[in-house]
Protein backbone atom coordinates (compact mmCIF):
# COMPACT_ATOMS: atom_id res chain seq x y z
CA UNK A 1 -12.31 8.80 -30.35
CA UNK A 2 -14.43 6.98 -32.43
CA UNK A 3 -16.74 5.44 -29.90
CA UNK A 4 -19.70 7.43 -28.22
CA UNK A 5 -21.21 4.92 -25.31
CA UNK A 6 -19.07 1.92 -24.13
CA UNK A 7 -20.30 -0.68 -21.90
CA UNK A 8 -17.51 -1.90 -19.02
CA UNK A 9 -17.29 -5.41 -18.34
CA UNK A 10 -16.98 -6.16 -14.47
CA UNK A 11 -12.94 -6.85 -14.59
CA UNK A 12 -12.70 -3.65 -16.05
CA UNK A 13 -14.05 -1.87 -12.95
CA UNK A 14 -12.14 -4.60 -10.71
CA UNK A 15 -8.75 -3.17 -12.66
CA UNK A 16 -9.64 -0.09 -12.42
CA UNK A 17 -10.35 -0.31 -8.65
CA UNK A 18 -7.81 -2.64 -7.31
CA UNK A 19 -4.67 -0.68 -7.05
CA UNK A 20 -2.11 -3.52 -6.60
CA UNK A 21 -3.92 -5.08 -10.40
CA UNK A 22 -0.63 -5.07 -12.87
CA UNK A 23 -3.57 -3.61 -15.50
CA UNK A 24 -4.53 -0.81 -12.85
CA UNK A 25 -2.38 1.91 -14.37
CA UNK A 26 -3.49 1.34 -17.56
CA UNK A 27 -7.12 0.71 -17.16
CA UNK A 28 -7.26 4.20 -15.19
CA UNK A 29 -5.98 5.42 -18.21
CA UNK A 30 -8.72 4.19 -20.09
CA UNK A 31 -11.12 5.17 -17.98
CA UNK A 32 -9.80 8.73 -18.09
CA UNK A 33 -9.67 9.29 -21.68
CA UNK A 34 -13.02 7.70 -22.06
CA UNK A 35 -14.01 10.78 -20.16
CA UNK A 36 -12.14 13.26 -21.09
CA UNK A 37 -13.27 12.32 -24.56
CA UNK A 38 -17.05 12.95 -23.59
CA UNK A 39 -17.50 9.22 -24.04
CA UNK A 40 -20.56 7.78 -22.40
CA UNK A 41 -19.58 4.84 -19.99
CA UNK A 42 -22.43 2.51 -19.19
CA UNK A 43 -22.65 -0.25 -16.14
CA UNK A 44 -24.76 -2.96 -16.44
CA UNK A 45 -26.70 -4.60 -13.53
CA UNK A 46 -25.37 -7.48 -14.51
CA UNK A 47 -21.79 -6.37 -14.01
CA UNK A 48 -22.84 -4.65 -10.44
CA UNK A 49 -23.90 -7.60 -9.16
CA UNK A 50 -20.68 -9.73 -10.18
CA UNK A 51 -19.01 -6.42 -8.50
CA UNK A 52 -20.65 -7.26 -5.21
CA UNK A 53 -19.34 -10.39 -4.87
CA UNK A 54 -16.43 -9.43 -3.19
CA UNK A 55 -16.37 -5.69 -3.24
CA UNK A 56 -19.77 -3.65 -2.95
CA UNK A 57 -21.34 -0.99 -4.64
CA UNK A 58 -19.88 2.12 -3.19
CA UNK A 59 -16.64 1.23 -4.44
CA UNK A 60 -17.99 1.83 -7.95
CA UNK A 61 -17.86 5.05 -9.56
CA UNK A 62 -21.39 5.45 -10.30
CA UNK A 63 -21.31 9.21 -10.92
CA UNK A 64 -19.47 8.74 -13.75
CA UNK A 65 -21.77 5.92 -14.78
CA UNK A 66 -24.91 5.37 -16.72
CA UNK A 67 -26.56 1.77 -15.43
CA UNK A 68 -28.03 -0.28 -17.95
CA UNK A 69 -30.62 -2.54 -16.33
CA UNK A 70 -31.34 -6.04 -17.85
CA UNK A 71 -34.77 -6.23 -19.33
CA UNK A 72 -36.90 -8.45 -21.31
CA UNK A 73 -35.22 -7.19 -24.90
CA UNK A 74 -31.72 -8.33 -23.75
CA UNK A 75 -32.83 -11.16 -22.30
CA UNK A 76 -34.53 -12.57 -25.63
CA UNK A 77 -31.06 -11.65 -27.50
CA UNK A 78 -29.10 -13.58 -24.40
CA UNK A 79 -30.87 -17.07 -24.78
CA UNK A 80 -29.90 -17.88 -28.37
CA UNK A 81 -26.49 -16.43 -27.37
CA UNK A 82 -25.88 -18.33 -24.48
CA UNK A 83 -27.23 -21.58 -26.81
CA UNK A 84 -24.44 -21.11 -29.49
CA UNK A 85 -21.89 -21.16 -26.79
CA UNK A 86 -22.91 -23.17 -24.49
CA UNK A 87 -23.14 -25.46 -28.03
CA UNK A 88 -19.57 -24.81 -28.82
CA UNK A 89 -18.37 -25.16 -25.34
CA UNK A 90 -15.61 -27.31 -26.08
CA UNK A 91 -13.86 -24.78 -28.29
CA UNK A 92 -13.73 -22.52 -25.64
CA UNK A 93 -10.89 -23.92 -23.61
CA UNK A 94 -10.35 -22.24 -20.43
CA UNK A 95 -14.31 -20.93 -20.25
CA UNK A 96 -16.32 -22.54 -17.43
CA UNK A 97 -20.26 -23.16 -17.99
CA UNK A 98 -20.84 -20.19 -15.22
CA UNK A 99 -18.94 -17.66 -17.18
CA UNK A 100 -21.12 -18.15 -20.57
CA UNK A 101 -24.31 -17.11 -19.39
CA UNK A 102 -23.25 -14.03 -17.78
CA UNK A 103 -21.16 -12.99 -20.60
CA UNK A 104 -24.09 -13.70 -23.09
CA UNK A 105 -25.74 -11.80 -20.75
CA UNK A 106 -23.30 -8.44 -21.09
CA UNK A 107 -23.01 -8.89 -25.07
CA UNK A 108 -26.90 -9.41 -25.24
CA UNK A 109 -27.32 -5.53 -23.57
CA UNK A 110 -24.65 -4.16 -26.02
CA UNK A 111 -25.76 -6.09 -28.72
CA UNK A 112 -29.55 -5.05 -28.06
CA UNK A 113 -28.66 -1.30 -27.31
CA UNK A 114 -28.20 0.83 -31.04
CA UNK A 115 -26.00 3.56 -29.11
CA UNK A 116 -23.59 1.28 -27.57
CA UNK A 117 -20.78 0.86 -29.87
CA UNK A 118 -17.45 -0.60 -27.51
CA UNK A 119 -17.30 -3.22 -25.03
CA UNK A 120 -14.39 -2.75 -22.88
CA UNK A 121 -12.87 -5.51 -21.08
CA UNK A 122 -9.64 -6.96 -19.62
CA UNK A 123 -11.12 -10.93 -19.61
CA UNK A 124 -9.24 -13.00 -21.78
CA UNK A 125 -12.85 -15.50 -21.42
CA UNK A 126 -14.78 -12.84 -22.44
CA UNK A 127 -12.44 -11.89 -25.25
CA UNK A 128 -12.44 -15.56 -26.57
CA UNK A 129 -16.63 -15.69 -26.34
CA UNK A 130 -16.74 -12.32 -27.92
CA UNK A 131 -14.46 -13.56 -31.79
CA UNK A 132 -16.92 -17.53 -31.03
CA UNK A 133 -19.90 -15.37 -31.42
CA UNK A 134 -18.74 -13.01 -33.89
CA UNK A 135 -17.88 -16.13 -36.21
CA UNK A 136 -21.52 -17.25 -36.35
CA UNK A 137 -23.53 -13.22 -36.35
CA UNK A 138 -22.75 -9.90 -36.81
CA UNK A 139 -22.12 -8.28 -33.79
CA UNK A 140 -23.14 -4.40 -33.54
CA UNK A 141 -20.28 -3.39 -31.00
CA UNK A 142 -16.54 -3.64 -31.01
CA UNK A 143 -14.59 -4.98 -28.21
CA UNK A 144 -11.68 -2.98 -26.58
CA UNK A 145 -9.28 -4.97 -25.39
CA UNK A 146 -7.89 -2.82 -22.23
CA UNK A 147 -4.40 -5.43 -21.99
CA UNK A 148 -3.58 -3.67 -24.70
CA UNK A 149 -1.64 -0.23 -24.13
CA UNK A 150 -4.09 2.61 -25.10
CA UNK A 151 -2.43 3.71 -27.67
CA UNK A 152 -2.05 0.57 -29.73
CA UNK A 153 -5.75 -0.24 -29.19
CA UNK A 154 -6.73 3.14 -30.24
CA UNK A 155 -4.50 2.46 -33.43
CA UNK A 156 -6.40 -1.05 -33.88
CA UNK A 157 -9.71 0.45 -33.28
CA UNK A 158 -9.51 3.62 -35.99
């Protein structure tokens, strides 16, 4: 596998730990060959604290985890991120105002981090702000689309 250190939106760990989730199966697959492939998974605070809203933090698994804490870096590279969006707002059907900054937020820390080169997600939103801001800059990380069957992401990916 081509990536080395992949930050995981939130609804990837709410796929991965709701069991009755249709994306479940697959996610956990994810999830395990991220592993198995030595890949370093990272959780931002961001994410955790989304997590919490309705599950809480012991549910995550941390131990397989490194947590990436929000600082001052990512949140210079979030502002003019959230701007452009929140700018283009209107061609983002189906994205509420909420959902921007937060999102920024996540593609500021893997943006700002060299070593992180994925993004995994299952968030159709996030997936749409993802391609609006990689129209208007170059974006240091690719996204991994987890609706997509493993293999055929893989294949996209290579």
């Amino acid at each position: 596998m081509k990536y080395k250190n992949i930050l995981l939106d939130t609804s990837f760990f709410i796929r991965l730990l709701k069991d009755d989730d249709p994306l479940h199966p697959q996610v956990k697959e994810y999830f395990r060959t991220f592993l198995t492939e030595g890949t370093i998974l990272w959780c931002s605070t961001i994410s955790i604290a989304e997590y919490c809203v309705k599950g809480t933090i012991g549910e995550l698994p941390l131990h397989n985890l490194r947590i990436l804490p929000f600082n001052i870096n990512h949140a210079q590279q979030a502002g003019p991120m959230a701007r452009l969006l929140f700018e283009q707002r209107s061609n983002l059907e189906g994205v509420e105002r909420v959902v921007i900054p937060n999102d920024a937020k996540l593609f500021a820390q893997a943006q700002s981090e060299q070593a992180i080169d994925g993004f995994a997600t299952a968030d159709k939103r996030c997936l749409k702000i993802y391609y609006r801001l990689a129209e208007n800059q170059n974006m240091n990380f690719t996204i991994i689309n987890v609706r997509n069957d493993l293999a055929t992401e893989l294949q996209r990916l290579l």
